[in-house]
PDB file of N, CA and C in Angstrom:
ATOM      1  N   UNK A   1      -0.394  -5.307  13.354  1.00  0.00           N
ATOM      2  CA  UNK A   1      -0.392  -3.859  13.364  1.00  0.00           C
ATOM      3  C   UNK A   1      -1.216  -3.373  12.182  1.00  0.00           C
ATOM      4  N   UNK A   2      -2.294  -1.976  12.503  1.00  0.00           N
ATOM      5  CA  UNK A   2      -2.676  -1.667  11.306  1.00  0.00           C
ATOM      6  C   UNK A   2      -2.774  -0.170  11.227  1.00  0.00           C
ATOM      7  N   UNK A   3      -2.853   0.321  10.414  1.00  0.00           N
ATOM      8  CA  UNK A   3      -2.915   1.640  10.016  1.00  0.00           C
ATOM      9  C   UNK A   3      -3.724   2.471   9.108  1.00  0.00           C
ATOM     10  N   UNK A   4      -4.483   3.630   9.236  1.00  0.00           N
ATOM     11  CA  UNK A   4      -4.736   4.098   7.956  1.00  0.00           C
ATOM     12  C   UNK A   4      -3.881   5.369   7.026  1.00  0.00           C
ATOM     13  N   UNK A   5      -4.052   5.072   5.340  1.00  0.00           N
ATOM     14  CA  UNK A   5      -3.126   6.052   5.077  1.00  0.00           C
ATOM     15  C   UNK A   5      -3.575   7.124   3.819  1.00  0.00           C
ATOM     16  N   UNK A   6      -3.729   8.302   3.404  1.00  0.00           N
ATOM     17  CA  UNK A   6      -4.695   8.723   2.206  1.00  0.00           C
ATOM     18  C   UNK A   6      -3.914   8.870   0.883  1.00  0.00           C
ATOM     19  N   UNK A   7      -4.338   8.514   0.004  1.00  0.00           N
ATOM     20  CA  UNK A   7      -3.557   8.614  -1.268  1.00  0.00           C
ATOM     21  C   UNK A   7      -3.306   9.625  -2.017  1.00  0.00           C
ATOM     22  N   UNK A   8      -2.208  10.535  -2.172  1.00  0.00           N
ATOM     23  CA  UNK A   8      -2.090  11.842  -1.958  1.00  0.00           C
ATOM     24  C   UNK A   8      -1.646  12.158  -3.599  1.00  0.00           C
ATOM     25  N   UNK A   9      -1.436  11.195  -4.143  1.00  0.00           N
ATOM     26  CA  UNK A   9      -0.651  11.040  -5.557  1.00  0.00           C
ATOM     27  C   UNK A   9      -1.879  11.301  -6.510  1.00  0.00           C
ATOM     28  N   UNK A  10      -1.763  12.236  -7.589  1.00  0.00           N
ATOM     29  CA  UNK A  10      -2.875  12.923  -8.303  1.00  0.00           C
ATOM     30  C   UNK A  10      -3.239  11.841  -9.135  1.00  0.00           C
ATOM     31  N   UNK A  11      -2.714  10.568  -9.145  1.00  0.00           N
ATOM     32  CA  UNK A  11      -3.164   8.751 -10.156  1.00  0.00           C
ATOM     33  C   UNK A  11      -3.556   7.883  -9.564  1.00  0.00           C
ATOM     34  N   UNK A  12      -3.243   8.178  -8.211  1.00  0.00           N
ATOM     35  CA  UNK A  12      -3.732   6.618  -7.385  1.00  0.00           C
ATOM     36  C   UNK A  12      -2.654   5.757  -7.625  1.00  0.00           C
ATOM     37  N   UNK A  13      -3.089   4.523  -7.119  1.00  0.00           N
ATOM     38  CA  UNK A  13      -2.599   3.321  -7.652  1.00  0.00           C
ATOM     39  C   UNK A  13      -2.823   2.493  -9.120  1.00  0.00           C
ATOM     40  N   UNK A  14      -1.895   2.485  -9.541  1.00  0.00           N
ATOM     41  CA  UNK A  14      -1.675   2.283 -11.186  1.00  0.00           C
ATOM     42  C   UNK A  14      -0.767   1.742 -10.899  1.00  0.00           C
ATOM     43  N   UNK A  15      -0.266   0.994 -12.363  1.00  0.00           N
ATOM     44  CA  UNK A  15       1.137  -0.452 -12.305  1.00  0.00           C
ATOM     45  C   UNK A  15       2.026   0.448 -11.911  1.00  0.00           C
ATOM     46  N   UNK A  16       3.096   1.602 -12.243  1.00  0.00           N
ATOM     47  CA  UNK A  16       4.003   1.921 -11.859  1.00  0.00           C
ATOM     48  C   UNK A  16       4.131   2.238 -10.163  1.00  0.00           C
ATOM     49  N   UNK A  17       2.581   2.841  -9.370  1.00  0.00           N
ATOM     50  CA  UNK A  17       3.525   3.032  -7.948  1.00  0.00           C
ATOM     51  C   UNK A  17       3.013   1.271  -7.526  1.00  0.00           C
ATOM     52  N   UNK A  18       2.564   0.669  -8.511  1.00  0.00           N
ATOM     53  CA  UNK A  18       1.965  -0.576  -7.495  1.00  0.00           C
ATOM     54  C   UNK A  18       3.269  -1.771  -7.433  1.00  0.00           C
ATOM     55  N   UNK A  19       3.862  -1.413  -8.203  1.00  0.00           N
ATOM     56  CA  UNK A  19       4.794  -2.288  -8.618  1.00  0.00           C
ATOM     57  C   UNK A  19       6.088  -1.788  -7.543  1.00  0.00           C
ATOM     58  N   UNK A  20       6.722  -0.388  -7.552  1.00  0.00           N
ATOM     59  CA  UNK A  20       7.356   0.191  -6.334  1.00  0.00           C
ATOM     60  C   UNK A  20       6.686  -0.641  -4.692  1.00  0.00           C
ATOM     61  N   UNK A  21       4.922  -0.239  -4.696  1.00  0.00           N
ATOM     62  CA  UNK A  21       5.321  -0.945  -3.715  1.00  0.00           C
ATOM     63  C   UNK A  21       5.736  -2.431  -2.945  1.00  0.00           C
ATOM     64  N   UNK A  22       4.790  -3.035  -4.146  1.00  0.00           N
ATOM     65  CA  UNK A  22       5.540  -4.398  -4.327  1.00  0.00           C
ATOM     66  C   UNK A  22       7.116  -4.671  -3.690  1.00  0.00           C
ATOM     67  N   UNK A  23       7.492  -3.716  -4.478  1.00  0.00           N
ATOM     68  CA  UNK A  23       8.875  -4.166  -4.124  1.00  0.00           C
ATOM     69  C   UNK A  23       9.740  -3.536  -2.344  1.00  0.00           C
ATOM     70  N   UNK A  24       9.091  -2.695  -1.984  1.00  0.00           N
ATOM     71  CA  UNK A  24       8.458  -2.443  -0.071  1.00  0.00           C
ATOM     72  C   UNK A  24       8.389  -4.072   0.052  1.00  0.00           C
ATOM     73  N   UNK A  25       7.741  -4.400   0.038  1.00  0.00           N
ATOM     74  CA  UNK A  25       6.859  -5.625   0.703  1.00  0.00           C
ATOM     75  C   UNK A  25       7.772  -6.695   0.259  1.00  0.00           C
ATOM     76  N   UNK A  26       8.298  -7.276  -0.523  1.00  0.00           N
ATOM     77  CA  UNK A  26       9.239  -8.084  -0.415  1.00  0.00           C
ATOM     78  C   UNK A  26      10.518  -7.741   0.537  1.00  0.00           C
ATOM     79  N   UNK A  27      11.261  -6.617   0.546  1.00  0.00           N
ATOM     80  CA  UNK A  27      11.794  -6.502   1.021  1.00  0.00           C
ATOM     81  C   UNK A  27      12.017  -7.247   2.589  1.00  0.00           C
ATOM     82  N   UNK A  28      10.497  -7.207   3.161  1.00  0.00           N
ATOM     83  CA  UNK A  28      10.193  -7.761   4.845  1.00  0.00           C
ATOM     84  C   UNK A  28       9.530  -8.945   4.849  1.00  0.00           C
ATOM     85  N   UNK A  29       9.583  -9.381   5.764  1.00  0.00           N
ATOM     86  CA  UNK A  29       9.443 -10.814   6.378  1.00  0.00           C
ATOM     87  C   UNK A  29       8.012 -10.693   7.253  1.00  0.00           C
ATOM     88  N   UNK A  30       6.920 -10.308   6.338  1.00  0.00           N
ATOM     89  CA  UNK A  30       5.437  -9.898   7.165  1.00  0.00           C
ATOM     90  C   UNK A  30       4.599 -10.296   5.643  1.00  0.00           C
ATOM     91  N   UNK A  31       3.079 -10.498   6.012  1.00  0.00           N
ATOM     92  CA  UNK A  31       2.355 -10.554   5.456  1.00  0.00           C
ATOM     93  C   UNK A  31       1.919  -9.215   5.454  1.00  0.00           C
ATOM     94  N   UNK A  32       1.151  -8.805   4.167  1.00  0.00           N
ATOM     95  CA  UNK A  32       0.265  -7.611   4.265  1.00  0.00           C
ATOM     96  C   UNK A  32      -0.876  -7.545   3.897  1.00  0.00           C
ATOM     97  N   UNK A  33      -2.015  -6.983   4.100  1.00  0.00           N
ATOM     98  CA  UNK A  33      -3.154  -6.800   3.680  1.00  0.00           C
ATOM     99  C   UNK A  33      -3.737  -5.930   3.384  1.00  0.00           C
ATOM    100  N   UNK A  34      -4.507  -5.043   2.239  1.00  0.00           N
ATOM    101  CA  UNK A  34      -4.820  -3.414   1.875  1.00  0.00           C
ATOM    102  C   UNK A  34      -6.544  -3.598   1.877  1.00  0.00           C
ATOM    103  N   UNK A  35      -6.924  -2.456   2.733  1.00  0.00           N
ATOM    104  CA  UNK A  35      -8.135  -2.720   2.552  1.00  0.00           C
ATOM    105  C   UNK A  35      -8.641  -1.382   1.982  1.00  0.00           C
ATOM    106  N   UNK A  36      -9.570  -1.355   1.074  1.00  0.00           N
ATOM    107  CA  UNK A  36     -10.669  -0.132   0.788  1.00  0.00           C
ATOM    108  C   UNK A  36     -11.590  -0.054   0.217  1.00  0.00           C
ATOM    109  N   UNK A  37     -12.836   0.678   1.191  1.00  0.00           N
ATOM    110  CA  UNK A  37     -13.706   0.277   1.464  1.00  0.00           C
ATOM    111  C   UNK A  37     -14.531  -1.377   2.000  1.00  0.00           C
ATOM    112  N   UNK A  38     -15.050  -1.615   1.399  1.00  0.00           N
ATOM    113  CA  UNK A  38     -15.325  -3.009   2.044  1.00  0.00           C
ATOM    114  C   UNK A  38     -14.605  -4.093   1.694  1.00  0.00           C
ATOM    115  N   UNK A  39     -13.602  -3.728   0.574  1.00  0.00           N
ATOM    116  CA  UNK A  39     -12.404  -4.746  -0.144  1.00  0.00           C
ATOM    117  C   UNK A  39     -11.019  -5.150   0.490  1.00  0.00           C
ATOM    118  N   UNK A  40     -10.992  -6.045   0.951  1.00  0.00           N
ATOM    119  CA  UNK A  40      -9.545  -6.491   1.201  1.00  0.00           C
ATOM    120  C   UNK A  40      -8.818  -7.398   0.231  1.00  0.00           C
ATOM    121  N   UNK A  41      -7.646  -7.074   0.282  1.00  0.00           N
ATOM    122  CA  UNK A  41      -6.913  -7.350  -0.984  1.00  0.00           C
ATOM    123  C   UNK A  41      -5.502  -8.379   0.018  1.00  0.00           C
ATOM    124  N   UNK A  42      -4.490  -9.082  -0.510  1.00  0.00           N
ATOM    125  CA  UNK A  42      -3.340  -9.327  -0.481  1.00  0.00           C
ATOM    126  C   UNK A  42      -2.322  -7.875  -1.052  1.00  0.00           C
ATOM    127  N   UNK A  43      -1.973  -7.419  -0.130  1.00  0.00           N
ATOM    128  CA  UNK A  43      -1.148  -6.038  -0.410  1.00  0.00           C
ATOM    129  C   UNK A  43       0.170  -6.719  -0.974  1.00  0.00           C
ATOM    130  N   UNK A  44       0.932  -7.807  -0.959  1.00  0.00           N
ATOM    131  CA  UNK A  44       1.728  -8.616  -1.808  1.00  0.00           C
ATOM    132  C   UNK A  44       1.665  -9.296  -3.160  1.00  0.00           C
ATOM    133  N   UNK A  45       0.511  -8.364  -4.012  1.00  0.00           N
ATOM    134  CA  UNK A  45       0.176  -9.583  -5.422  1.00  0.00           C
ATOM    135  C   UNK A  45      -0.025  -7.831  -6.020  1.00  0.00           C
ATOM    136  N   UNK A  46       0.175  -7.979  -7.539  1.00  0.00           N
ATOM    137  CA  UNK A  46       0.130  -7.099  -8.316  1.00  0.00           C
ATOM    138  C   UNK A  46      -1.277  -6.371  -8.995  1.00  0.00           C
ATOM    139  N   UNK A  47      -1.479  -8.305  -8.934  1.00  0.00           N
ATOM    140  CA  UNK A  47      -3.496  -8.286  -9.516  1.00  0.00           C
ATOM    141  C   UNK A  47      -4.414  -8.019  -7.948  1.00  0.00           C
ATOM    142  N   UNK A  48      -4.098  -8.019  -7.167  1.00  0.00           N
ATOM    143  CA  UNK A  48      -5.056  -7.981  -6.130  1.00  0.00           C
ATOM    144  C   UNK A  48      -4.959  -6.300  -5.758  1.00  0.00           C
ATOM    145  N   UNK A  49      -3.288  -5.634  -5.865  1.00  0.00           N
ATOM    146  CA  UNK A  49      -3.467  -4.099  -5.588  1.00  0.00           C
ATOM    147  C   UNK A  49      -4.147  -3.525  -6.531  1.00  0.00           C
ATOM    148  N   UNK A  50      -4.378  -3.836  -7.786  1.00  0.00           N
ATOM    149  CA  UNK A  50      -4.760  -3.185  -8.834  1.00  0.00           C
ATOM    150  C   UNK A  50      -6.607  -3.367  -8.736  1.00  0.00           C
ATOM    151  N   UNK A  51      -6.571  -4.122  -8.417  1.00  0.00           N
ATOM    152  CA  UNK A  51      -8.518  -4.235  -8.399  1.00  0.00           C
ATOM    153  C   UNK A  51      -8.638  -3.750  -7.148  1.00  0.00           C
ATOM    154  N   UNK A  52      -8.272  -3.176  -6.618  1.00  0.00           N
ATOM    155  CA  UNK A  52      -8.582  -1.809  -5.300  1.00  0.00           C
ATOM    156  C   UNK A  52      -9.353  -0.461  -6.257  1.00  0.00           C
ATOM    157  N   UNK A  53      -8.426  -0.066  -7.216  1.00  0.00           N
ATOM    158  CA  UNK A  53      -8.978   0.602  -8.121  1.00  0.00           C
ATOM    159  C   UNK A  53      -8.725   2.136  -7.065  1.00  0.00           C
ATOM    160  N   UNK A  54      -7.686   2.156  -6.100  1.00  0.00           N
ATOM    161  CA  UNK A  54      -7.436   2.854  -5.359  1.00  0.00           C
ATOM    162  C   UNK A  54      -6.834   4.344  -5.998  1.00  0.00           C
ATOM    163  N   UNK A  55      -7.910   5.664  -5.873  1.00  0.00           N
ATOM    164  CA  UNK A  55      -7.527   6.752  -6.372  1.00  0.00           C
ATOM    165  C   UNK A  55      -6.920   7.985  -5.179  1.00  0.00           C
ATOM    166  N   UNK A  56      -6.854   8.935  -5.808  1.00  0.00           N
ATOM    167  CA  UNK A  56      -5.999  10.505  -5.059  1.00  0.00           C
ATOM    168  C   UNK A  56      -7.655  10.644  -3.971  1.00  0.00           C
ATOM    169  N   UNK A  57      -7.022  10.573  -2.881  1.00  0.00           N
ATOM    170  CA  UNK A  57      -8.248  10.807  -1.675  1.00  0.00           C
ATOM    171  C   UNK A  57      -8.602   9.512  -0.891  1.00  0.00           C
ATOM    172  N   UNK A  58      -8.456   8.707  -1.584  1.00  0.00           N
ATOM    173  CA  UNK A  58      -8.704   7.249  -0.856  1.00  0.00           C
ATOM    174  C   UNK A  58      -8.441   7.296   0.349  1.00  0.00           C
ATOM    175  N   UNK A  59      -8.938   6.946   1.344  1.00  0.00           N
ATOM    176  CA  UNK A  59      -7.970   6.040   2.337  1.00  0.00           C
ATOM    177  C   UNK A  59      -8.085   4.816   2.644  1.00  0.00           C
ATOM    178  N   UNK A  60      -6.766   4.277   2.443  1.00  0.00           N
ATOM    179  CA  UNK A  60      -6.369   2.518   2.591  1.00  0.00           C
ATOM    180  C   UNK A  60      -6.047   2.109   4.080  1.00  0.00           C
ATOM    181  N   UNK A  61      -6.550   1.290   4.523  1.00  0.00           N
ATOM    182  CA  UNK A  61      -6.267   0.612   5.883  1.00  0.00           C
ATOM    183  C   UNK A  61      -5.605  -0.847   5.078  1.00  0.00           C
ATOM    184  N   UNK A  62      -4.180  -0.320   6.226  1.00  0.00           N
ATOM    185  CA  UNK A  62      -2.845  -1.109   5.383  1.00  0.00           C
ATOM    186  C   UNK A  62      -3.034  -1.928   7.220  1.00  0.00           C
ATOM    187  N   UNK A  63      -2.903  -3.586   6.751  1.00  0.00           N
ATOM    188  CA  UNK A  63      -2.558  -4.126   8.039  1.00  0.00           C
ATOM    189  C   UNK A  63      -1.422  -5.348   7.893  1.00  0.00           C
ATOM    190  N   UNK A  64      -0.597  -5.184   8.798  1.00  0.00           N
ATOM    191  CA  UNK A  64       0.257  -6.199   8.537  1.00  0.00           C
ATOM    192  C   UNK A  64       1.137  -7.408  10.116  1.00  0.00           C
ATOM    193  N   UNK A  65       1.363  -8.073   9.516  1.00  0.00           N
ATOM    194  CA  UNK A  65       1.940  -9.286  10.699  1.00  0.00           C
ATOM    195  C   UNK A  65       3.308 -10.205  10.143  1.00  0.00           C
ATOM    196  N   UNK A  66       3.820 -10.045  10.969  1.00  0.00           N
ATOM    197  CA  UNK A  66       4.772 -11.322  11.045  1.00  0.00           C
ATOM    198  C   UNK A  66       6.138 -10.338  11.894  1.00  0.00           C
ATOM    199  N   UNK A  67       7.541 -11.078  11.427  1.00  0.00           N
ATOM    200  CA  UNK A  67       8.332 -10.618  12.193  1.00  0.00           C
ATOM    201  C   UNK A  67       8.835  -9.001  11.722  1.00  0.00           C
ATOM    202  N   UNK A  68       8.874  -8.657  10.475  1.00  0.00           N
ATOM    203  CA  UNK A  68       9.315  -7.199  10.143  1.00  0.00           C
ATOM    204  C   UNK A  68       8.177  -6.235  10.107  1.00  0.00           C
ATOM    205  N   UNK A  69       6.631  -6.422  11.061  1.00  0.00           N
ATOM    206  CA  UNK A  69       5.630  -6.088  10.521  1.00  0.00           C
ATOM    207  C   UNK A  69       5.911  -4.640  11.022  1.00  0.00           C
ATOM    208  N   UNK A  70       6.306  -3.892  11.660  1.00  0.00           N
ATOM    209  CA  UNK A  70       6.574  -2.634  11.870  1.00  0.00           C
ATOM    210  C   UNK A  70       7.315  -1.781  11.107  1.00  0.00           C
ATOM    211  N   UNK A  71       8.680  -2.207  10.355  1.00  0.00           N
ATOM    212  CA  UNK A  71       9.562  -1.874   9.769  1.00  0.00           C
ATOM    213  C   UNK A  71       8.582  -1.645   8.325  1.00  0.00           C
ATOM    214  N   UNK A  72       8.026  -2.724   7.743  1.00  0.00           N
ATOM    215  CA  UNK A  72       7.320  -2.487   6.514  1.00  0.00           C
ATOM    216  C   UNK A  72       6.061  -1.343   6.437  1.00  0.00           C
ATOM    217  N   UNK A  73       5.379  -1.411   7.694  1.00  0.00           N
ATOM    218  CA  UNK A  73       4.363  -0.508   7.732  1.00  0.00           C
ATOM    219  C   UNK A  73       4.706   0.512   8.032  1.00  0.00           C
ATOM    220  N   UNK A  74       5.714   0.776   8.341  1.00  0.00           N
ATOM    221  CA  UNK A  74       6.780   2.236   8.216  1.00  0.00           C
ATOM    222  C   UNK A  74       6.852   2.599   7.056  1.00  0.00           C
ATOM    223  N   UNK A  75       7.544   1.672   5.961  1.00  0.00           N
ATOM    224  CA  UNK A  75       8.046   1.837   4.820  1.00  0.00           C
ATOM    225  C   UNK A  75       7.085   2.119   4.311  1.00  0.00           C
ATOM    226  N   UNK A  76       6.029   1.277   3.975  1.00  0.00           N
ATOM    227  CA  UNK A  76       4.649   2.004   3.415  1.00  0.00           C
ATOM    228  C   UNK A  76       4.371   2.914   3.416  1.00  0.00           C
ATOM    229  N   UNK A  77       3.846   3.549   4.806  1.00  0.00           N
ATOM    230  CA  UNK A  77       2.915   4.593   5.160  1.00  0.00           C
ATOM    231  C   UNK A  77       3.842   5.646   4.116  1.00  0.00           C
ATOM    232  N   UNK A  78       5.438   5.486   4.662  1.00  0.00           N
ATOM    233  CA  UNK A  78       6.061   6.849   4.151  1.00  0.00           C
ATOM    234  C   UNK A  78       5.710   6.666   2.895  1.00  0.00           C
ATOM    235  N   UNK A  79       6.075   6.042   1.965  1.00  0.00           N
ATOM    236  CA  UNK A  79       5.528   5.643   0.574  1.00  0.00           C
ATOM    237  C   UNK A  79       4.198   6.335   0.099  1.00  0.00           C
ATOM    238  N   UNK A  80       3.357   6.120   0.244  1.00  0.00           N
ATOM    239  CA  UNK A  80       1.911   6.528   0.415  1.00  0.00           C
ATOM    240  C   UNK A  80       2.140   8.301   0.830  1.00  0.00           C
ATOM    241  N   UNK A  81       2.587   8.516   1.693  1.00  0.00           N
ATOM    242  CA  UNK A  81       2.791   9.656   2.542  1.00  0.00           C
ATOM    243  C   UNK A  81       3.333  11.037   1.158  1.00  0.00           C
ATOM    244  N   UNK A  82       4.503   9.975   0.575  1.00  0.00           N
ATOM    245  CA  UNK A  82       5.739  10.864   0.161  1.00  0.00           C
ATOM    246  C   UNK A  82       5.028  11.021  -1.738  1.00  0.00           C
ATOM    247  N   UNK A  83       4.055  10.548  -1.937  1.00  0.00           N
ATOM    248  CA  UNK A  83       2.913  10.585  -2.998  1.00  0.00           C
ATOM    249  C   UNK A  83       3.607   9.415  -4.058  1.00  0.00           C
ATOM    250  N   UNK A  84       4.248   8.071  -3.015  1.00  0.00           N
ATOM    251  CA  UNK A  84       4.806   7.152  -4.290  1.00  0.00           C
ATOM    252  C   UNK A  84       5.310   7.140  -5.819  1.00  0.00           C
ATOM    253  N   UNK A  85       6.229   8.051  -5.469  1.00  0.00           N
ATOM    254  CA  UNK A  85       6.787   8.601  -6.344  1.00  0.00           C
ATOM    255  C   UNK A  85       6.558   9.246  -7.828  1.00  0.00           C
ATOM    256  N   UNK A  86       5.318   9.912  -7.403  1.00  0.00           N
ATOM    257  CA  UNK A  86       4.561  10.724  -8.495  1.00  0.00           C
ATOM    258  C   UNK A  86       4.033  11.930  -7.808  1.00  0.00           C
ATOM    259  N   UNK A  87       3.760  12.559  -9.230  1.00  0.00           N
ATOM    260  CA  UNK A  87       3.474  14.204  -8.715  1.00  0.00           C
ATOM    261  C   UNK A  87       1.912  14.176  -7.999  1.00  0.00           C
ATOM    262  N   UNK A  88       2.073  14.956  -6.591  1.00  0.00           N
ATOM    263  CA  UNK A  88       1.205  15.272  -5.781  1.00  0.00           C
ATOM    264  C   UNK A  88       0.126  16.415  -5.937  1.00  0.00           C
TER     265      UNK A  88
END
Protein backbone atom coordinates (compact mmCIF):
# COMPACT_ATOMS: atom_id res chain seq x y z
CA UNK A 1 0.00 0.00 0.00
CA UNK A 2 1.16 3.53 -0.69
CA UNK A 3 0.22 6.91 -0.14
CA UNK A 4 1.01 10.50 -0.45
CA UNK A 5 1.06 12.92 2.52
CA UNK A 6 2.16 16.98 2.88
CA UNK A 7 4.02 18.17 5.80
CA UNK A 8 1.92 20.63 7.40
CA UNK A 9 4.13 21.21 10.64
CA UNK A 10 5.91 24.79 10.39
CA UNK A 11 9.70 22.37 11.20
CA UNK A 12 9.35 19.51 9.14
CA UNK A 13 10.92 16.57 10.21
CA UNK A 14 13.46 17.10 12.99
CA UNK A 15 14.49 14.46 15.93
CA UNK A 16 11.49 15.23 18.03
CA UNK A 17 8.44 14.43 15.41
CA UNK A 18 10.96 11.80 13.86
CA UNK A 19 11.39 10.00 16.82
CA UNK A 20 7.24 10.07 17.62
CA UNK A 21 7.09 8.58 14.45
CA UNK A 22 9.40 5.99 14.97
CA UNK A 23 7.58 4.97 17.60
CA UNK A 24 4.06 4.58 14.94
CA UNK A 25 6.14 2.16 13.18
CA UNK A 26 7.21 -0.10 15.76
CA UNK A 27 4.14 -0.35 17.05
CA UNK A 28 3.06 -2.66 13.54
CA UNK A 29 4.15 -5.62 12.04
CA UNK A 30 4.95 -3.91 8.31
CA UNK A 31 7.91 -2.61 6.75
CA UNK A 32 7.96 1.05 5.73
CA UNK A 33 9.47 3.13 3.26
CA UNK A 34 9.48 7.30 2.93
CA UNK A 35 10.16 8.65 -0.18
CA UNK A 36 11.02 12.44 -1.24
CA UNK A 37 11.74 13.47 -4.12
CA UNK A 38 14.01 11.05 -5.79
CA UNK A 39 15.12 9.71 -2.15
CA UNK A 40 13.91 6.69 -0.57
CA UNK A 41 14.65 6.15 2.83
CA UNK A 42 13.81 3.11 5.47
CA UNK A 43 10.83 5.02 7.24
CA UNK A 44 11.93 2.63 10.39
CA UNK A 45 15.63 4.08 11.18
CA UNK A 46 16.15 7.49 12.80
CA UNK A 47 19.32 8.30 10.51
CA UNK A 48 17.60 7.46 7.30
CA UNK A 49 14.25 9.84 8.30
CA UNK A 50 16.49 12.56 9.10
CA UNK A 51 18.55 12.75 5.76
CA UNK A 52 15.10 13.27 3.95
CA UNK A 53 15.77 16.71 5.24
CA UNK A 54 11.90 16.71 4.93
CA UNK A 55 10.36 20.40 5.45
CA UNK A 56 6.59 22.32 5.96
CA UNK A 57 5.19 21.71 2.19
CA UNK A 58 6.92 18.58 1.33
CA UNK A 59 5.15 15.83 0.11
CA UNK A 60 6.28 12.31 1.27
CA UNK A 61 5.13 9.16 -0.54
CA UNK A 62 4.88 6.85 2.55
CA UNK A 63 4.72 3.04 1.26
CA UNK A 64 4.29 0.17 3.28
CA UNK A 65 3.85 -3.93 3.42
CA UNK A 66 3.49 -6.70 5.54
CA UNK A 67 0.66 -7.86 7.81
CA UNK A 68 -0.41 -4.43 9.80
CA UNK A 69 0.40 -2.47 6.56
CA UNK A 70 -2.94 -0.62 6.57
CA UNK A 71 -3.36 0.00 10.23
CA UNK A 72 0.21 1.80 10.25
CA UNK A 73 -0.38 3.82 7.13
CA UNK A 74 -3.42 5.02 8.84
CA UNK A 75 -1.50 5.88 11.82
CA UNK A 76 0.92 7.82 9.84
CA UNK A 77 -0.95 9.68 7.43
CA UNK A 78 -3.04 10.94 10.59
CA UNK A 79 0.30 11.84 12.19
CA UNK A 80 1.57 13.84 9.32
CA UNK A 81 -2.08 15.08 8.83
CA UNK A 82 -2.56 16.22 12.62
CA UNK A 83 1.03 18.43 12.10
CA UNK A 84 3.01 15.62 14.38
CA UNK A 85 2.63 17.12 17.19
CA UNK A 86 3.86 20.61 16.59
CA UNK A 87 2.50 23.91 15.84
CA UNK A 88 0.96 24.14 12.30
Amino acid sequence: METKVKIINEAGFHARPVSKWLQIVKMYEAEVVVGLGDKEVNGGSMLAMMTLGAKQGDELEIKVSGKDEKKVLEALVDFVNQGMGEAV
